[in-house]
N, C-alpha and C. Protein backbone atom coordinates (compact mmCIF):
# COMPACT_ATOMS: atom_id res chain seq x y z
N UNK A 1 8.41 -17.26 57.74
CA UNK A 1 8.66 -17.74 56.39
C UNK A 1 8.55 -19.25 56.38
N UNK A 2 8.27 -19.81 55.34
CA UNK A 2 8.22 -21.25 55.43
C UNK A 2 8.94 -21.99 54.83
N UNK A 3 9.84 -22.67 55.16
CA UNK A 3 12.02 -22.47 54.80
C UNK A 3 11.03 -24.37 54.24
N UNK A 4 11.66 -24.00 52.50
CA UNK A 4 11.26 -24.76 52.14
C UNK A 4 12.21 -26.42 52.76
N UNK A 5 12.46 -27.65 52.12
CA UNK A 5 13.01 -29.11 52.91
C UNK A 5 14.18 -28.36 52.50
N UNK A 6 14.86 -28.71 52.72
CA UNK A 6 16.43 -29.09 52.97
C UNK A 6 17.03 -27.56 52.34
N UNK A 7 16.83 -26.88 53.24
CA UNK A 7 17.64 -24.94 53.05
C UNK A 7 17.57 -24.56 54.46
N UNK A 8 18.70 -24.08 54.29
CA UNK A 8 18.90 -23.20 55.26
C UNK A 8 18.12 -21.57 55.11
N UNK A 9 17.56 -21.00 56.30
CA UNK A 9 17.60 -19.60 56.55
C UNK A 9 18.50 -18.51 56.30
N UNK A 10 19.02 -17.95 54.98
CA UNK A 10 19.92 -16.99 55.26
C UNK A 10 19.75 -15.22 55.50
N UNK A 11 19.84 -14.91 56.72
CA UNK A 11 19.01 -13.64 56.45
C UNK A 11 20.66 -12.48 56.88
N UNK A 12 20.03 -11.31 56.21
CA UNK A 12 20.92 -10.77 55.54
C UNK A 12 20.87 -9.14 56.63
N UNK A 13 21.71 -8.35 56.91
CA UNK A 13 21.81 -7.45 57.30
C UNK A 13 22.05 -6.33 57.01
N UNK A 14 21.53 -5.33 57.14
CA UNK A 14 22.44 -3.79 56.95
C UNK A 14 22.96 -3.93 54.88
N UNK A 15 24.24 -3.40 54.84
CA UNK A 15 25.07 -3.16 53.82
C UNK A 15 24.59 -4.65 53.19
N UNK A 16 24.71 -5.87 53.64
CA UNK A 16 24.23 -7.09 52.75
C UNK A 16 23.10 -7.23 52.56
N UNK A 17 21.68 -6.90 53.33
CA UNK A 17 20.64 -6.51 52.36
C UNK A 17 20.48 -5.94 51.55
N UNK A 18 21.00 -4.75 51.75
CA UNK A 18 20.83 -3.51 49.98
C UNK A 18 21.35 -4.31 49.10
N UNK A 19 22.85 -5.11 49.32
CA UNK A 19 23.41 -5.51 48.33
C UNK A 19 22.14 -6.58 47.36
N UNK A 20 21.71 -7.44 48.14
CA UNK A 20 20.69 -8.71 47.68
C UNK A 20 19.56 -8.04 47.82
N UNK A 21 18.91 -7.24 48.33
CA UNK A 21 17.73 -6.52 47.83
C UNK A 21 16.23 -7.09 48.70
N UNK A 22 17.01 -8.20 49.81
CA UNK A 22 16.02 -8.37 51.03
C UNK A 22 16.41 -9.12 51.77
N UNK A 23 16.21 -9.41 52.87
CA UNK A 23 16.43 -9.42 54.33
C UNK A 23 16.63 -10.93 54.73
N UNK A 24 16.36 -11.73 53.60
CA UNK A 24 16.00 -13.31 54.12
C UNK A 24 15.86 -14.41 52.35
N UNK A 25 16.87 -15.27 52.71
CA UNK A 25 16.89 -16.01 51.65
C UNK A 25 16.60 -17.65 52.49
N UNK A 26 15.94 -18.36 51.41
CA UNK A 26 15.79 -19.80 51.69
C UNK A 26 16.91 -20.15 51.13
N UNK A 27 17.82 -20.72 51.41
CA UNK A 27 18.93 -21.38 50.23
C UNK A 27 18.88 -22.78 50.24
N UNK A 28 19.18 -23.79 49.62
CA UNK A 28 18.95 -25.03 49.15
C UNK A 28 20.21 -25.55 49.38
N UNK A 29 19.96 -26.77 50.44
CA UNK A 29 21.27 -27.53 50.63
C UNK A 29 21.16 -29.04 50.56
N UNK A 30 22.50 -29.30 50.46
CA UNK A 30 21.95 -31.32 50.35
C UNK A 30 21.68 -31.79 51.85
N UNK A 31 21.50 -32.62 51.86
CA UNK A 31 20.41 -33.37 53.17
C UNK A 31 22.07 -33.44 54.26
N UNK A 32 23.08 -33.75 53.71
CA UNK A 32 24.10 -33.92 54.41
C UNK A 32 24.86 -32.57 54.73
N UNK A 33 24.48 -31.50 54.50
CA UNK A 33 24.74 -30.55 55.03
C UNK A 33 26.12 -29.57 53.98
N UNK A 34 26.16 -28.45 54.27
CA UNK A 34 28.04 -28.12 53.48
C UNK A 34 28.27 -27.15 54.99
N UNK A 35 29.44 -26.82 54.17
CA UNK A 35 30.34 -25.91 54.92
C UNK A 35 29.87 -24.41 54.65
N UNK A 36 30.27 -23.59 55.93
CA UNK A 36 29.52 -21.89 56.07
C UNK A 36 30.46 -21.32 54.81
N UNK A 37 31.93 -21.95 54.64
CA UNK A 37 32.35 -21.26 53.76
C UNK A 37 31.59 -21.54 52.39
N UNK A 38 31.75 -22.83 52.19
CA UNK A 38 30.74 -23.47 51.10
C UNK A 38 29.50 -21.86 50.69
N UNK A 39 28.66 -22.15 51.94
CA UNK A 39 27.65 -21.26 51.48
C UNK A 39 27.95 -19.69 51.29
N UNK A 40 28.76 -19.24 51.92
CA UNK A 40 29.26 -18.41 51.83
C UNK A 40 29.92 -18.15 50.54
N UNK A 41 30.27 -18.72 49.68
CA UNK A 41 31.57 -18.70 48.17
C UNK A 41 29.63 -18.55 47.38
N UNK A 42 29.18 -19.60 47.57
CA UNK A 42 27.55 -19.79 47.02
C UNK A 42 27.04 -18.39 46.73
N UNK A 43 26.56 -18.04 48.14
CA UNK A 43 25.75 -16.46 47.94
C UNK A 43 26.82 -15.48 47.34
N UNK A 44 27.65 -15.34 47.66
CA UNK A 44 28.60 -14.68 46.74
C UNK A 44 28.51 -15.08 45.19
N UNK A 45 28.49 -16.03 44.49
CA UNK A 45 28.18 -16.43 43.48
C UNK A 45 27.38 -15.77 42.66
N UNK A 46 26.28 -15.96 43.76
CA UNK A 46 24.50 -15.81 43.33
C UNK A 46 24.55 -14.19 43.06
N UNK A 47 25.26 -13.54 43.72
CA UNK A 47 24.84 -12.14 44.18
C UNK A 47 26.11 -11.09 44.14
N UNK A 48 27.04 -11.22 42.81
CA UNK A 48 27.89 -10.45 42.88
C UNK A 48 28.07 -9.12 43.50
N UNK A 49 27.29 -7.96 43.96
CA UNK A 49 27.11 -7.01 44.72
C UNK A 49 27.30 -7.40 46.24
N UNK A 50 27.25 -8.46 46.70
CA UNK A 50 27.41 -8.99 47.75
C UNK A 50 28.87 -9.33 48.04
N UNK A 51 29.57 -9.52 46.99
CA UNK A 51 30.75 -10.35 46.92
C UNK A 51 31.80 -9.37 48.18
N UNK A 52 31.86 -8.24 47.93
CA UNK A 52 33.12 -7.13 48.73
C UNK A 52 32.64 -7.40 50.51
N UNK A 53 31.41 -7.08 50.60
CA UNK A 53 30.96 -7.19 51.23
C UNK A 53 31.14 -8.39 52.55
N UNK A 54 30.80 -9.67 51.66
CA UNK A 54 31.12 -11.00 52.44
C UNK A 54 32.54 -10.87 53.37
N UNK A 55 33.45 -10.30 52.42
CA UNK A 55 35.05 -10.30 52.81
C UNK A 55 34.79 -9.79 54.65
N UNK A 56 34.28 -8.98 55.13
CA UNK A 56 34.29 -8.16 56.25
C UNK A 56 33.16 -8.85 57.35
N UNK A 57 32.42 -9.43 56.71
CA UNK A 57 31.55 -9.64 57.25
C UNK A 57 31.25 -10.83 58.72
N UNK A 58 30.78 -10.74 59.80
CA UNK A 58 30.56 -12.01 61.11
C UNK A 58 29.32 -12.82 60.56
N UNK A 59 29.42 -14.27 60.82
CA UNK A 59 27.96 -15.10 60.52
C UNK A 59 27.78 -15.88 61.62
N UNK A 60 26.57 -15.96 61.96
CA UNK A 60 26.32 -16.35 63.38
C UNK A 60 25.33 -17.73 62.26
N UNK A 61 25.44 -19.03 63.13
CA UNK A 61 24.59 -19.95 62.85
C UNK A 61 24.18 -20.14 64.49
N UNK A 62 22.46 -20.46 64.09
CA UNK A 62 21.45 -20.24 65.00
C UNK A 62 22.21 -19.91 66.17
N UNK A 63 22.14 -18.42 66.26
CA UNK A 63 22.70 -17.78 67.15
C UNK A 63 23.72 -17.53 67.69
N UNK A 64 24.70 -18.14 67.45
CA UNK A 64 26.04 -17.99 67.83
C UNK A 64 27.12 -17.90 66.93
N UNK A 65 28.04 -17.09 67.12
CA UNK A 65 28.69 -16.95 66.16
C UNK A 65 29.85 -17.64 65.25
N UNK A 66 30.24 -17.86 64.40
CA UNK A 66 31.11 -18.59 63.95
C UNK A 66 32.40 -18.34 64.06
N UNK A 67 33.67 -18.81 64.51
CA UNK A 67 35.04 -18.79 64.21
C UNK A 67 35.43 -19.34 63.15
N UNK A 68 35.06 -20.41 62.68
CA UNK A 68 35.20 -21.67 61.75
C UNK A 68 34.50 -22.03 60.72
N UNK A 69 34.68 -21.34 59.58
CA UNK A 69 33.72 -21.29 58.53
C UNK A 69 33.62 -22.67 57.65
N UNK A 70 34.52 -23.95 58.55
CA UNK A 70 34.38 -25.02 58.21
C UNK A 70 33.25 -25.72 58.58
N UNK A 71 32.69 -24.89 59.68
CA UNK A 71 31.36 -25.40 60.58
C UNK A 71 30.24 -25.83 59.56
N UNK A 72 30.50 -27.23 60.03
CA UNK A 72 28.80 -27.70 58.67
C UNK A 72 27.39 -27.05 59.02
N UNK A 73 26.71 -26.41 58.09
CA UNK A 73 25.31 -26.12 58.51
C UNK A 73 24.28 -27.35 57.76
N UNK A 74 23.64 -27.51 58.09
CA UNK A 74 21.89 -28.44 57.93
C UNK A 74 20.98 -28.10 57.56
N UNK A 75 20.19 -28.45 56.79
CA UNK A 75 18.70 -28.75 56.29
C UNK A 75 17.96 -27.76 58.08
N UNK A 76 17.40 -26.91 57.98
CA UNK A 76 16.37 -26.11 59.14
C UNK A 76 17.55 -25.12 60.00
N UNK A 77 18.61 -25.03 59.78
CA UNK A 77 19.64 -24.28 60.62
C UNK A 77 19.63 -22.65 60.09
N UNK A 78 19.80 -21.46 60.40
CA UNK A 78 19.83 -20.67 60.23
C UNK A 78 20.96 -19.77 60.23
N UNK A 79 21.46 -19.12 58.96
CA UNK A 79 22.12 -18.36 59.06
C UNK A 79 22.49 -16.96 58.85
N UNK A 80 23.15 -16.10 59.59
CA UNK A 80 22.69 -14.76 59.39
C UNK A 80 24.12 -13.92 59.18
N UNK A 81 24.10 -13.40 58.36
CA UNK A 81 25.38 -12.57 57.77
C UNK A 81 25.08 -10.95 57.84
N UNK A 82 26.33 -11.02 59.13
CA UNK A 82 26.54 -9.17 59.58
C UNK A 82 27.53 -8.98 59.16
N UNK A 83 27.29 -7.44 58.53
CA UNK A 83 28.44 -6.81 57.87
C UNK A 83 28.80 -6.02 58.70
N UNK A 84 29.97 -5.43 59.08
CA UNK A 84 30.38 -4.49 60.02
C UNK A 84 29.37 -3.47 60.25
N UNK A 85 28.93 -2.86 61.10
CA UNK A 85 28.10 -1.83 61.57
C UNK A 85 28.95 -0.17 61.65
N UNK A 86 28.39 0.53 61.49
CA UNK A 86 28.29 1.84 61.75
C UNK A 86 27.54 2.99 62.82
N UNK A 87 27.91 3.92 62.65
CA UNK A 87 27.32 4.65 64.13
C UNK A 87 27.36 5.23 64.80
N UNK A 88 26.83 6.19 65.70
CA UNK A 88 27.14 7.20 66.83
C UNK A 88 26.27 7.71 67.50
């Protein structure tokens, strides 16, 4: 994909894709970066079907996972929102 200037990668999993209806969002951030919760309250915003969802959900920025949803993300950083999994 070609993650337009200053957005982050948000790509979406399982139960939070159906909710948003595909797999990968560009989202638009200021050059100085926000907070995961920040973006997090955001796509919730954008995407009320998403909203229950977020509550449960792990977000890993580029690859690792978050404890601290105070963690600033950046302009080219990637983030990916897992909703609990299912299975057997």
């Amino acid at each position: 994909m070609n993650r337009p200037t200053g957005s982050v990668t948000v790509l979406l999993f399982a139960s939070a894709r159906e909710a948003v209806g595909r797999g990968e969002l560009a989202w638009p951030i200021p050059p100085g970066g926000l907070t995961a919760a920040a973006l997090v309250a955001a796509i919730g915003a954008k995407f009320p079907r998403l909203r229950p969802t977020l509550a449960t959900c792990r977000f890993v920025r580029n690859g690792g996972y978050l404890d601290d949803l105070e963690t600033r993300l950046r302009p080219g950083d990637e983030f990916a929102v897992h909703p609990p999994y299912g299975g057997g």
